[in-house]
Protein backbone atom coordinates (compact mmCIF):
# COMPACT_ATOMS: atom_id res chain seq x y z
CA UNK A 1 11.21 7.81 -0.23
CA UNK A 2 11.43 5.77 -3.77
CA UNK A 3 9.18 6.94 -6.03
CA UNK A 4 6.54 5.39 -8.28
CA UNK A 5 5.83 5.72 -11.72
CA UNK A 6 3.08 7.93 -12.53
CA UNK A 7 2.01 6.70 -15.71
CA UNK A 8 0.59 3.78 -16.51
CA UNK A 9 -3.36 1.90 -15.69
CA UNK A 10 -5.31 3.61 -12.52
CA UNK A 11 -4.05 0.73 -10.36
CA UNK A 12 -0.27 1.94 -10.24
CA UNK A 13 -2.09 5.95 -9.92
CA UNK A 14 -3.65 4.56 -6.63
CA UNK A 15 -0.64 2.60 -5.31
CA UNK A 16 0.96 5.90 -5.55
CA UNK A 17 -1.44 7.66 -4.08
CA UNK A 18 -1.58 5.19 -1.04
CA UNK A 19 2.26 5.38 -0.79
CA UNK A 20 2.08 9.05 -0.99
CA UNK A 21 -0.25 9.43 1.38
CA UNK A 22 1.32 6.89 3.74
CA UNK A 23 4.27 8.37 3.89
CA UNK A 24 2.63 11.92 5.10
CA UNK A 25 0.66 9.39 7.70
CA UNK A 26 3.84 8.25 8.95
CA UNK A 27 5.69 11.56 9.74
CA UNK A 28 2.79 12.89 11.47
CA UNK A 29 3.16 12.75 15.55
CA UNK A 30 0.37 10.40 15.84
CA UNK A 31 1.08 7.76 12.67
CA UNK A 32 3.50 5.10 12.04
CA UNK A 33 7.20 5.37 10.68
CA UNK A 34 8.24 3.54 7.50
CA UNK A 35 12.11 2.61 7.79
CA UNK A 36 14.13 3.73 4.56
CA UNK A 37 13.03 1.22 1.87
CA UNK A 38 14.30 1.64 -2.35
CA UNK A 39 11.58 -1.31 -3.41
CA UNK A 40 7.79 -1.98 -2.72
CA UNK A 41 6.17 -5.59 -3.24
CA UNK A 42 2.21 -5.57 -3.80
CA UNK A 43 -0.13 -8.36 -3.22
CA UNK A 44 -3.87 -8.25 -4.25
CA UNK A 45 -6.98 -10.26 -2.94
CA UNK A 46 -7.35 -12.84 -5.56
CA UNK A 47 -8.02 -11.75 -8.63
CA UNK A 48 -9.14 -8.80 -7.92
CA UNK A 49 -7.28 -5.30 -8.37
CA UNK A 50 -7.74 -4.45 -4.82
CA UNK A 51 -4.40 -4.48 -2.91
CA UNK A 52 -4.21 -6.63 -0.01
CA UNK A 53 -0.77 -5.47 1.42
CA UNK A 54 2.30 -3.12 0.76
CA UNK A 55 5.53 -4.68 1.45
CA UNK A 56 8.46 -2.01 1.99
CA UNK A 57 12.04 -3.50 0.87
CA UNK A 58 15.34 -2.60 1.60
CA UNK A 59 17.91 -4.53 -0.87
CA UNK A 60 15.60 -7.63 -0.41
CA UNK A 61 14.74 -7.49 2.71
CA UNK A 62 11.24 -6.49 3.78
CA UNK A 63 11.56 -3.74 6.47
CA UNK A 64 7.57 -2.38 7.08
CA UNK A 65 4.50 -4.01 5.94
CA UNK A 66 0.90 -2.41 5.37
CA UNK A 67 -2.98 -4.54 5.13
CA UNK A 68 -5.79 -2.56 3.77
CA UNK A 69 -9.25 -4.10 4.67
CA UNK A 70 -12.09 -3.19 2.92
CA UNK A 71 -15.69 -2.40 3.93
CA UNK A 72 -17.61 -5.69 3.85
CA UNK A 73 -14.32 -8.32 4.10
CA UNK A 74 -12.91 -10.02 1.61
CA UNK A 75 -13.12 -8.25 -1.92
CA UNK A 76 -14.72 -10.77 -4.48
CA UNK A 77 -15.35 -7.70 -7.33
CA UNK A 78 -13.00 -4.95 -8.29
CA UNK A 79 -12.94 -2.08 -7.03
CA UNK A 80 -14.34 -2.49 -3.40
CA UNK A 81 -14.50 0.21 -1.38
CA UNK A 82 -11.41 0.61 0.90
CA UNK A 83 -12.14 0.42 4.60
CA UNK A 84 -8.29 1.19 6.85
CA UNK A 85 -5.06 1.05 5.83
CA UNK A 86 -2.76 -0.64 9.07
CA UNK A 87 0.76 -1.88 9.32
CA UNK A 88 1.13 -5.61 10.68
């Protein structure tokens, strides 16, 4: 698994923290498998800092793709409280 950079603003902590904790999702017997990937791609709901979906790379190519929802919709404000985490 590629790993992130741990410093930096709270936003890159918790994409690392969702990666992290993806990745121990995804080996467990009931989760979902990432393919081997050495690049993510992150796009947010508007302007917001709440991700809208992980896209796993492999030399370019996107190979697995997460969507978090959050509870109430679509985020409008920062920092909305995260409802499930899927691939699509």
């Amino acid at each position: 698994m590629s790993s992130l950079p741990s410093v930096g603003d709270g936003q890159n902590n918790l994409l690392k923290k969702i990666v992290e904790n993806t990745f121990s999702i995804s080996n467990s017997t009931s989760g979902f498998n990432i393919p081997e990937y050495n690049s993510i791609y992150v796009t947010y709901y508007g302007i917001t800092n709440n991700i809208y979906q992980i896209f796993y790379k492999l030399d370019g190519a996107t190979v697995f793709t997460l969507q978090l929802d959050y509870v109430g919709g679509v985020p409008t404000t920062n920092d909305a409280n995260l409802q499930s985490i899927y691939p699509i």
